[in-house]
C-alpha atoms as a PDB file:
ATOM      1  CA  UNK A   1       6.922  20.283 -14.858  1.00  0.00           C
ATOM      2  CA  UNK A   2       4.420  21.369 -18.040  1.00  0.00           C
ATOM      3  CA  UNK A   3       6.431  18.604 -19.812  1.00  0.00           C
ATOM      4  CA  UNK A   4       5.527  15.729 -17.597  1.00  0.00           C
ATOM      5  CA  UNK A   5       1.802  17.249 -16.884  1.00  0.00           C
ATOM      6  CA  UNK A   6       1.651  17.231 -20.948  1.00  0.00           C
ATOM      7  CA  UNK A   7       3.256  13.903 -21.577  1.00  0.00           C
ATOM      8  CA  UNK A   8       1.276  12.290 -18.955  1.00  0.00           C
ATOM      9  CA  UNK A   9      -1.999  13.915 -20.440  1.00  0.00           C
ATOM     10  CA  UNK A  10      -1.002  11.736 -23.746  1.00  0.00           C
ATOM     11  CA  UNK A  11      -0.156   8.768 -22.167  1.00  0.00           C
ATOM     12  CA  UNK A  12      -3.373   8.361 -20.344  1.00  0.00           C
ATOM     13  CA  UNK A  13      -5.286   9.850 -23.852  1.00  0.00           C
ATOM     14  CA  UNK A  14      -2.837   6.640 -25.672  1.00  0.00           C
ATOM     15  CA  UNK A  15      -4.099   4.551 -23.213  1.00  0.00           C
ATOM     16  CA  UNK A  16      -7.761   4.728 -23.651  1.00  0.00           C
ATOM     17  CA  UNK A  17      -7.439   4.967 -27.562  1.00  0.00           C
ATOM     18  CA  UNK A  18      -5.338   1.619 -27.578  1.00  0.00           C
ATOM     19  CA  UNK A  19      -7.485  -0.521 -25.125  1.00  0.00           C
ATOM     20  CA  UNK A  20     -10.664   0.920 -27.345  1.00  0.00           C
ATOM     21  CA  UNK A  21      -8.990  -0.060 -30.751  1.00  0.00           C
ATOM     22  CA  UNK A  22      -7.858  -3.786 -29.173  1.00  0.00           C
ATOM     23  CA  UNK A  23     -11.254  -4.661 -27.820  1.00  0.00           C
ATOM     24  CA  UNK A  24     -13.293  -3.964 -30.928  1.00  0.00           C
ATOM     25  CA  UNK A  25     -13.345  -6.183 -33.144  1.00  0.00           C
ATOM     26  CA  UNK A  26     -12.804  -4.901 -37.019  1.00  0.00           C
ATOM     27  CA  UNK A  27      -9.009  -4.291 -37.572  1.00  0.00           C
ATOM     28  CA  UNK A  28      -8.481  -6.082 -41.275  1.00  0.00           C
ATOM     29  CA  UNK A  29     -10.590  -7.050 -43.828  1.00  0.00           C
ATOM     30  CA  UNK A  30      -8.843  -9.302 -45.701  1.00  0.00           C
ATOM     31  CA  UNK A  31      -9.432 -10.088 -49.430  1.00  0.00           C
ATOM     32  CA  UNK A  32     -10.754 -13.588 -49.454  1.00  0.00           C
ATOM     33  CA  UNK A  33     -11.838 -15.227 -52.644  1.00  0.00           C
ATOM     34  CA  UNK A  34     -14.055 -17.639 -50.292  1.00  0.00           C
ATOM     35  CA  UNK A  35     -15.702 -15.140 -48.573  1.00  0.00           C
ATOM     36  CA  UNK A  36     -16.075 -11.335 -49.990  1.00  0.00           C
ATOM     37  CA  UNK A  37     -18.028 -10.387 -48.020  1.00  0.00           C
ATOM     38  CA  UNK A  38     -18.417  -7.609 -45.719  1.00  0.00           C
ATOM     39  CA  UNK A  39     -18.393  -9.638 -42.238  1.00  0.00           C
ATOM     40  CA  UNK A  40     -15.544 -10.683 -43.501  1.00  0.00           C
ATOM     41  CA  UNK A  41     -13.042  -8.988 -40.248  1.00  0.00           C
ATOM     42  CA  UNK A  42      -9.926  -9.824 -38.133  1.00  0.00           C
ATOM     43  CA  UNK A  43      -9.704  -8.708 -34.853  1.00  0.00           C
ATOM     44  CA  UNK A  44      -7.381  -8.700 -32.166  1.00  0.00           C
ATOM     45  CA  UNK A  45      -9.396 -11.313 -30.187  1.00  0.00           C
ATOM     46  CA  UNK A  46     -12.237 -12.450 -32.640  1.00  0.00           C
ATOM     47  CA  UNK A  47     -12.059 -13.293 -36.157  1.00  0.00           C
ATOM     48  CA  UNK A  48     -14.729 -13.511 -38.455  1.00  0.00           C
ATOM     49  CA  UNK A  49     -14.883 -14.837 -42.075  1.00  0.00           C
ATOM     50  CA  UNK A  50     -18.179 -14.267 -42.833  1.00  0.00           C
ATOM     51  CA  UNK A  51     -19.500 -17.941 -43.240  1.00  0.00           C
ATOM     52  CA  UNK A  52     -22.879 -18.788 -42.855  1.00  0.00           C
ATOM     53  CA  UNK A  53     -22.195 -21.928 -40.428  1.00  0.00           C
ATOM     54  CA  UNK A  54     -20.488 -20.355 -37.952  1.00  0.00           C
ATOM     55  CA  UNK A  55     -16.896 -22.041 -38.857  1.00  0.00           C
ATOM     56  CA  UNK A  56     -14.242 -19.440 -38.545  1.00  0.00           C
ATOM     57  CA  UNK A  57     -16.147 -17.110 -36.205  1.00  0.00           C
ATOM     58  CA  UNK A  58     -15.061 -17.321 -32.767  1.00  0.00           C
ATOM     59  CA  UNK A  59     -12.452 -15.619 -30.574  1.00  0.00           C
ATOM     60  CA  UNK A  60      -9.258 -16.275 -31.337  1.00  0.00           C
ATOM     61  CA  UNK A  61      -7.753 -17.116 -27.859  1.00  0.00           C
ATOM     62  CA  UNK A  62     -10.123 -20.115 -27.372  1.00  0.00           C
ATOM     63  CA  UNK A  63      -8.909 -22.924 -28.658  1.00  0.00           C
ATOM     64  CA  UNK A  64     -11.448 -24.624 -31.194  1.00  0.00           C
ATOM     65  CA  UNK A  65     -11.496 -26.873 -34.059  1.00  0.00           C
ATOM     66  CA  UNK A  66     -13.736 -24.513 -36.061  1.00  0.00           C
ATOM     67  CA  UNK A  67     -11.237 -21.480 -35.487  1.00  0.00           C
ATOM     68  CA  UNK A  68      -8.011 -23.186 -35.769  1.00  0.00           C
ATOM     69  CA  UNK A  69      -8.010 -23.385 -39.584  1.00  0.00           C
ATOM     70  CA  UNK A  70      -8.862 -19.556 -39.880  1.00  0.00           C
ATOM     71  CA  UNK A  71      -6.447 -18.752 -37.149  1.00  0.00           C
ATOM     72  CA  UNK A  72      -4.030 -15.820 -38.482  1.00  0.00           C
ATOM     73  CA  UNK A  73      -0.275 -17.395 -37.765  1.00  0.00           C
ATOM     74  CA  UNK A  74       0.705 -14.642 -35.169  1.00  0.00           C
ATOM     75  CA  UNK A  75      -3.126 -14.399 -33.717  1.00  0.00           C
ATOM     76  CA  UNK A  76      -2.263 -15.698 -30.454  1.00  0.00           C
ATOM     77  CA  UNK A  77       0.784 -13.539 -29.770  1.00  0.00           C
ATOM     78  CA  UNK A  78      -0.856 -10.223 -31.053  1.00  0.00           C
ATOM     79  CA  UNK A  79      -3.883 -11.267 -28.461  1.00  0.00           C
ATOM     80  CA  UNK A  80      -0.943 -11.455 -25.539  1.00  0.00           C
ATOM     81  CA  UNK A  81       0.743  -8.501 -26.937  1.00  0.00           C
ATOM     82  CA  UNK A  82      -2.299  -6.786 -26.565  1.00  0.00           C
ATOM     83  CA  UNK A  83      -3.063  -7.488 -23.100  1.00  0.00           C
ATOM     84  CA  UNK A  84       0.903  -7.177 -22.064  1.00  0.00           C
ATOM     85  CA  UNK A  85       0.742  -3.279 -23.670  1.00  0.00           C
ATOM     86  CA  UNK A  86      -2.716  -2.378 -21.933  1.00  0.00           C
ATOM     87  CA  UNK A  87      -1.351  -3.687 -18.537  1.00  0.00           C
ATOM     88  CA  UNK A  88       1.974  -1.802 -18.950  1.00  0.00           C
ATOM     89  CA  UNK A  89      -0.033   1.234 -20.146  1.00  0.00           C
ATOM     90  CA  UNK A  90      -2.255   1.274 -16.726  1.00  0.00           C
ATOM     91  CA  UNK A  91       0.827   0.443 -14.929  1.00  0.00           C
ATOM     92  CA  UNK A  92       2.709   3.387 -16.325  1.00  0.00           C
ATOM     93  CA  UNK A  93      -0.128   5.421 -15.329  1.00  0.00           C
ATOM     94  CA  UNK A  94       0.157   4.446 -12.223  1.00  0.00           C
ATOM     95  CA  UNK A  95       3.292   5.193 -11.631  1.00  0.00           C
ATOM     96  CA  UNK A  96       3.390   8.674 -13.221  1.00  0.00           C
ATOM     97  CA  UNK A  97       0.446   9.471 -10.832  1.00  0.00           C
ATOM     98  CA  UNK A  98       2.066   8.400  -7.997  1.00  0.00           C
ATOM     99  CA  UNK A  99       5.263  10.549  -9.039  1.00  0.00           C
ATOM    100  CA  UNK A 100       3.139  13.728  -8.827  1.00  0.00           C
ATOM    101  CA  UNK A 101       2.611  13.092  -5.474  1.00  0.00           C
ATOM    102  CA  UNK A 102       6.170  11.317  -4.218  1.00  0.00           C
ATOM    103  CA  UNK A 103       8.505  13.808  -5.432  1.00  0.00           C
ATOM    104  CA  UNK A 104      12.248  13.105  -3.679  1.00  0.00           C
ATOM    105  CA  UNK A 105      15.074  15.173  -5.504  1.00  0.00           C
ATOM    106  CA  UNK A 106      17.546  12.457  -5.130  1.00  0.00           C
ATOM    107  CA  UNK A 107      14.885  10.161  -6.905  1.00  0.00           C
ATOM    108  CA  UNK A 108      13.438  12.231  -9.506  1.00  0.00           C
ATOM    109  CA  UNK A 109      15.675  12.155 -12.361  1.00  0.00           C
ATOM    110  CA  UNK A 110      15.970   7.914 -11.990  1.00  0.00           C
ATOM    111  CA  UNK A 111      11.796   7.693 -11.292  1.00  0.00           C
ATOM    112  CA  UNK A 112      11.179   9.817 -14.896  1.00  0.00           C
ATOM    113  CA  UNK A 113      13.981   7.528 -16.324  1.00  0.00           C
ATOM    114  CA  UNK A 114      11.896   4.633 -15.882  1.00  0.00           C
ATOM    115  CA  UNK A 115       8.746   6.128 -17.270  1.00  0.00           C
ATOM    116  CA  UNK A 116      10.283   7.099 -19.971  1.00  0.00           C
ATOM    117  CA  UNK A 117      11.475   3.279 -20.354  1.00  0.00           C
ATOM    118  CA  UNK A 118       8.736   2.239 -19.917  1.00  0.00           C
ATOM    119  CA  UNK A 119       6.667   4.044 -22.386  1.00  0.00           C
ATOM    120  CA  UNK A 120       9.357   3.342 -24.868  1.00  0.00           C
ATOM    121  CA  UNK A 121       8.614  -0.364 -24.179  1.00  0.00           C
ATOM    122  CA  UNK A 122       5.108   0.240 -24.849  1.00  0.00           C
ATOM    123  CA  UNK A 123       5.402   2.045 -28.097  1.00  0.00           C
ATOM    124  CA  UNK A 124       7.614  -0.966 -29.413  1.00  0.00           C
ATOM    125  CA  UNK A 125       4.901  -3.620 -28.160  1.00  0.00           C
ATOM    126  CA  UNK A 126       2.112  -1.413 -29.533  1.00  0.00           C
ATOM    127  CA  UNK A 127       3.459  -0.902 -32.809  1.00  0.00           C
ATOM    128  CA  UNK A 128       4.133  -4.078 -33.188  1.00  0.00           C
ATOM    129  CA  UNK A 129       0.671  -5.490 -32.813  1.00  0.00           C
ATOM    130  CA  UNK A 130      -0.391  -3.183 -35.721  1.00  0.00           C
ATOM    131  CA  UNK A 131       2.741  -3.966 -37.712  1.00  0.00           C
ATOM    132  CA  UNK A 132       1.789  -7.649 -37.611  1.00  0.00           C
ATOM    133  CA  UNK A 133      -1.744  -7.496 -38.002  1.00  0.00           C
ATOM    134  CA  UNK A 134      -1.267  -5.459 -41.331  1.00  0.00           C
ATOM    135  CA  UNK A 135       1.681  -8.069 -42.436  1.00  0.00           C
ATOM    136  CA  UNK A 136       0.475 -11.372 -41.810  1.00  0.00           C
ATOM    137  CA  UNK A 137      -2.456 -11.344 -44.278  1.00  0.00           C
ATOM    138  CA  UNK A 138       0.520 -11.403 -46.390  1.00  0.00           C
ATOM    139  CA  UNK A 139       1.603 -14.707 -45.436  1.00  0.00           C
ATOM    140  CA  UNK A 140      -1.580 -16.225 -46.866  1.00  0.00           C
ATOM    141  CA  UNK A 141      -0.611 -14.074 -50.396  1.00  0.00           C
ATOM    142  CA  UNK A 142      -3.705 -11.722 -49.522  1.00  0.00           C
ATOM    143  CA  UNK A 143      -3.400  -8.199 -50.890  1.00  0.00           C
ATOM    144  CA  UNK A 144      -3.966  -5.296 -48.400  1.00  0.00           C
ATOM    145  CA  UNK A 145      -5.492  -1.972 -49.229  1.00  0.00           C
ATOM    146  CA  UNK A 146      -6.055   1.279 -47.253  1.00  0.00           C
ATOM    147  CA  UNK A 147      -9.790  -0.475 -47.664  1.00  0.00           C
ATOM    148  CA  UNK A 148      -8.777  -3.400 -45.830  1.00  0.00           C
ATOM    149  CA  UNK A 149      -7.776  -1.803 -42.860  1.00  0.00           C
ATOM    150  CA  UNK A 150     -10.258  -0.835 -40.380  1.00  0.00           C
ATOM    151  CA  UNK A 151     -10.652   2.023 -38.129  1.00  0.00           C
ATOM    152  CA  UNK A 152      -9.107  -0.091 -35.048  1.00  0.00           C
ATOM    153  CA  UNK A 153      -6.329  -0.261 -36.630  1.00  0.00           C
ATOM    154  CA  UNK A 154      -5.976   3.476 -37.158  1.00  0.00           C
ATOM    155  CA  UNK A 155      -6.988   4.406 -33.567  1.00  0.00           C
ATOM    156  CA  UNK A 156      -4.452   2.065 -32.462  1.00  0.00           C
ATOM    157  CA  UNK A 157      -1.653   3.599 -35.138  1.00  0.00           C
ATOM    158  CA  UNK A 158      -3.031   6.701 -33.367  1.00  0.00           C
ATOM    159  CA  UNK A 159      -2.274   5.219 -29.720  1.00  0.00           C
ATOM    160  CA  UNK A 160       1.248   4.377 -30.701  1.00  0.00           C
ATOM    161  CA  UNK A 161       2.151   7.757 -31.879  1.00  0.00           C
ATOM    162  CA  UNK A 162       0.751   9.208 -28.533  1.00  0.00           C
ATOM    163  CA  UNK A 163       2.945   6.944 -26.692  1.00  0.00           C
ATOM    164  CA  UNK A 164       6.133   8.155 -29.031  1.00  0.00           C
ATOM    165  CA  UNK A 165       5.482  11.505 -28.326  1.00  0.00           C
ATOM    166  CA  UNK A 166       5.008  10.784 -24.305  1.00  0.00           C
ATOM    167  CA  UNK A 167       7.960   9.229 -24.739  1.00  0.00           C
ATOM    168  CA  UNK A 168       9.915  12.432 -26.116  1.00  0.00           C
ATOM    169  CA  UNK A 169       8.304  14.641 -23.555  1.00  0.00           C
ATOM    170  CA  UNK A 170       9.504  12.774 -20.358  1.00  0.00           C
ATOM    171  CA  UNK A 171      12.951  12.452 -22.239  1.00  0.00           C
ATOM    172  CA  UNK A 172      12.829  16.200 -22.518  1.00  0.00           C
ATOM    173  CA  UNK A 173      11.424  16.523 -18.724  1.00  0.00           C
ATOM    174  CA  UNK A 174      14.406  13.922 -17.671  1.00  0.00           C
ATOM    175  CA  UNK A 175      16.971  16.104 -19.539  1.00  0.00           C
ATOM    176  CA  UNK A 176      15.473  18.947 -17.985  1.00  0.00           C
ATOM    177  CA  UNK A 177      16.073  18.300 -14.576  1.00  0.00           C
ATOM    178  CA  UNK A 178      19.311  17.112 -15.214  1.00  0.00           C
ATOM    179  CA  UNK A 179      20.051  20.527 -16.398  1.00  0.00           C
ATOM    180  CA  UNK A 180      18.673  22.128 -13.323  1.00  0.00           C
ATOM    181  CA  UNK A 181      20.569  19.465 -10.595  1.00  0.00           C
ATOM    182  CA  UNK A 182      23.340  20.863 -12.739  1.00  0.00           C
ATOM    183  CA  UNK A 183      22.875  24.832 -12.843  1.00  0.00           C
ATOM    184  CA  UNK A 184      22.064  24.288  -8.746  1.00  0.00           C
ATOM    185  CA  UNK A 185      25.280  22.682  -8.238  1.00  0.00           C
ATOM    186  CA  UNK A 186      27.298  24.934 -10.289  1.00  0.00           C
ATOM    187  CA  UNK A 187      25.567  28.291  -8.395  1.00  0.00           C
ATOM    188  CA  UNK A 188      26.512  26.335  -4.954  1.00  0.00           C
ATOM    189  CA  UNK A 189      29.725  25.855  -5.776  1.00  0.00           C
ATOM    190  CA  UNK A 190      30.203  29.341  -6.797  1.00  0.00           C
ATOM    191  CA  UNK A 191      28.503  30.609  -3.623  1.00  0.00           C
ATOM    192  CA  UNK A 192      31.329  28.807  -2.173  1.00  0.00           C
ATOM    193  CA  UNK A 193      33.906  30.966  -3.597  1.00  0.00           C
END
């Protein structure tokens, strides 16, 4: 049970340091021959290039005519990645609370099956947010540095390792009790005898 107690601990720690790193704002700096300077910032849901008048600095989900040409490509689906992971990630939360208390033999090993599942999916969506925020500065041929990339985006790398290693702990808890369902039917059958 320290397993799931520890990999629950991370998951809720994971949660809170992804939904901070997606609501502030500075996750890339991009190198912009336009506009070097230091207001310069991509976000999950605002982007800012650091113009005087206001043209390319609004959020990203709201569709306007002075955003639209400094629009990232994959803005809009790292926005509803973003709010698909956080849901999941309270969701999963949930559910792993509500397992400490609801705790039915025949349903245990199948409930911390689809945690673990579930955190997996999270991990995937999460890192893929990051993945594609770093990457698609390089479909507009702009070079990325460890300089470029802000301290969102390293909470939220953080975020998706704590999911990973949630993820391994409930795999380990899950294998766990399958071991035990095991060992308790072997030492009834052999009381049998």
């Amino acid at each position: 049970m320290a397993l799931f107690f520890v990999g629950y601990l991370i998951a809720v720690l994971s949660t809170i340091a992804f939904i901070v790193a997606i609501l502030t704002p500075k996750w890339i700096y991009p190198n912009s021959l336009t506009s070097p300077s230091e207001t310069n910032f991509r976000g999950i849901f605002y982007v800012d290039q650091g113009r005087n008048d206001s043209v390319c600095r609004d959020w990203i989900l709201i569709y306007k005519d002075s955003v639209a040409t400094c629009r990232p490509p994959y803005a809009v689906a790292c926005a509803a990645l973003a709010i698909i992971a956080s849901s999941l990630s309270i969701i999963l939360l949930w559910l792993a609370g509500a397992y400490l208390y609801i705790r039915r033999r025949r349903l245990v090993p199948h409930f911390v099956s689809v945690l673990a599942a579930l955190t997996l999916l999270i991990f995937a969506i999460s890192a893929t947010i990051w993945v594609v925020m770093i990457t698609m500065n390089r479909d507009v041929n702009s070079t990325i540095s460890r300089d470029n990339i802000g301290f969102s985006t390293w909470i939220a790398v953080g975020s998706t390792g704590g999911y990973f290693l949630a993820f391994i702990l409930f795999i380990i808890y899950r294998i766990d009790l399958g071991h035990r369902r095991y060992l308790k039917e072997m030492d009834m059958n052999s009381r049998r005898f």
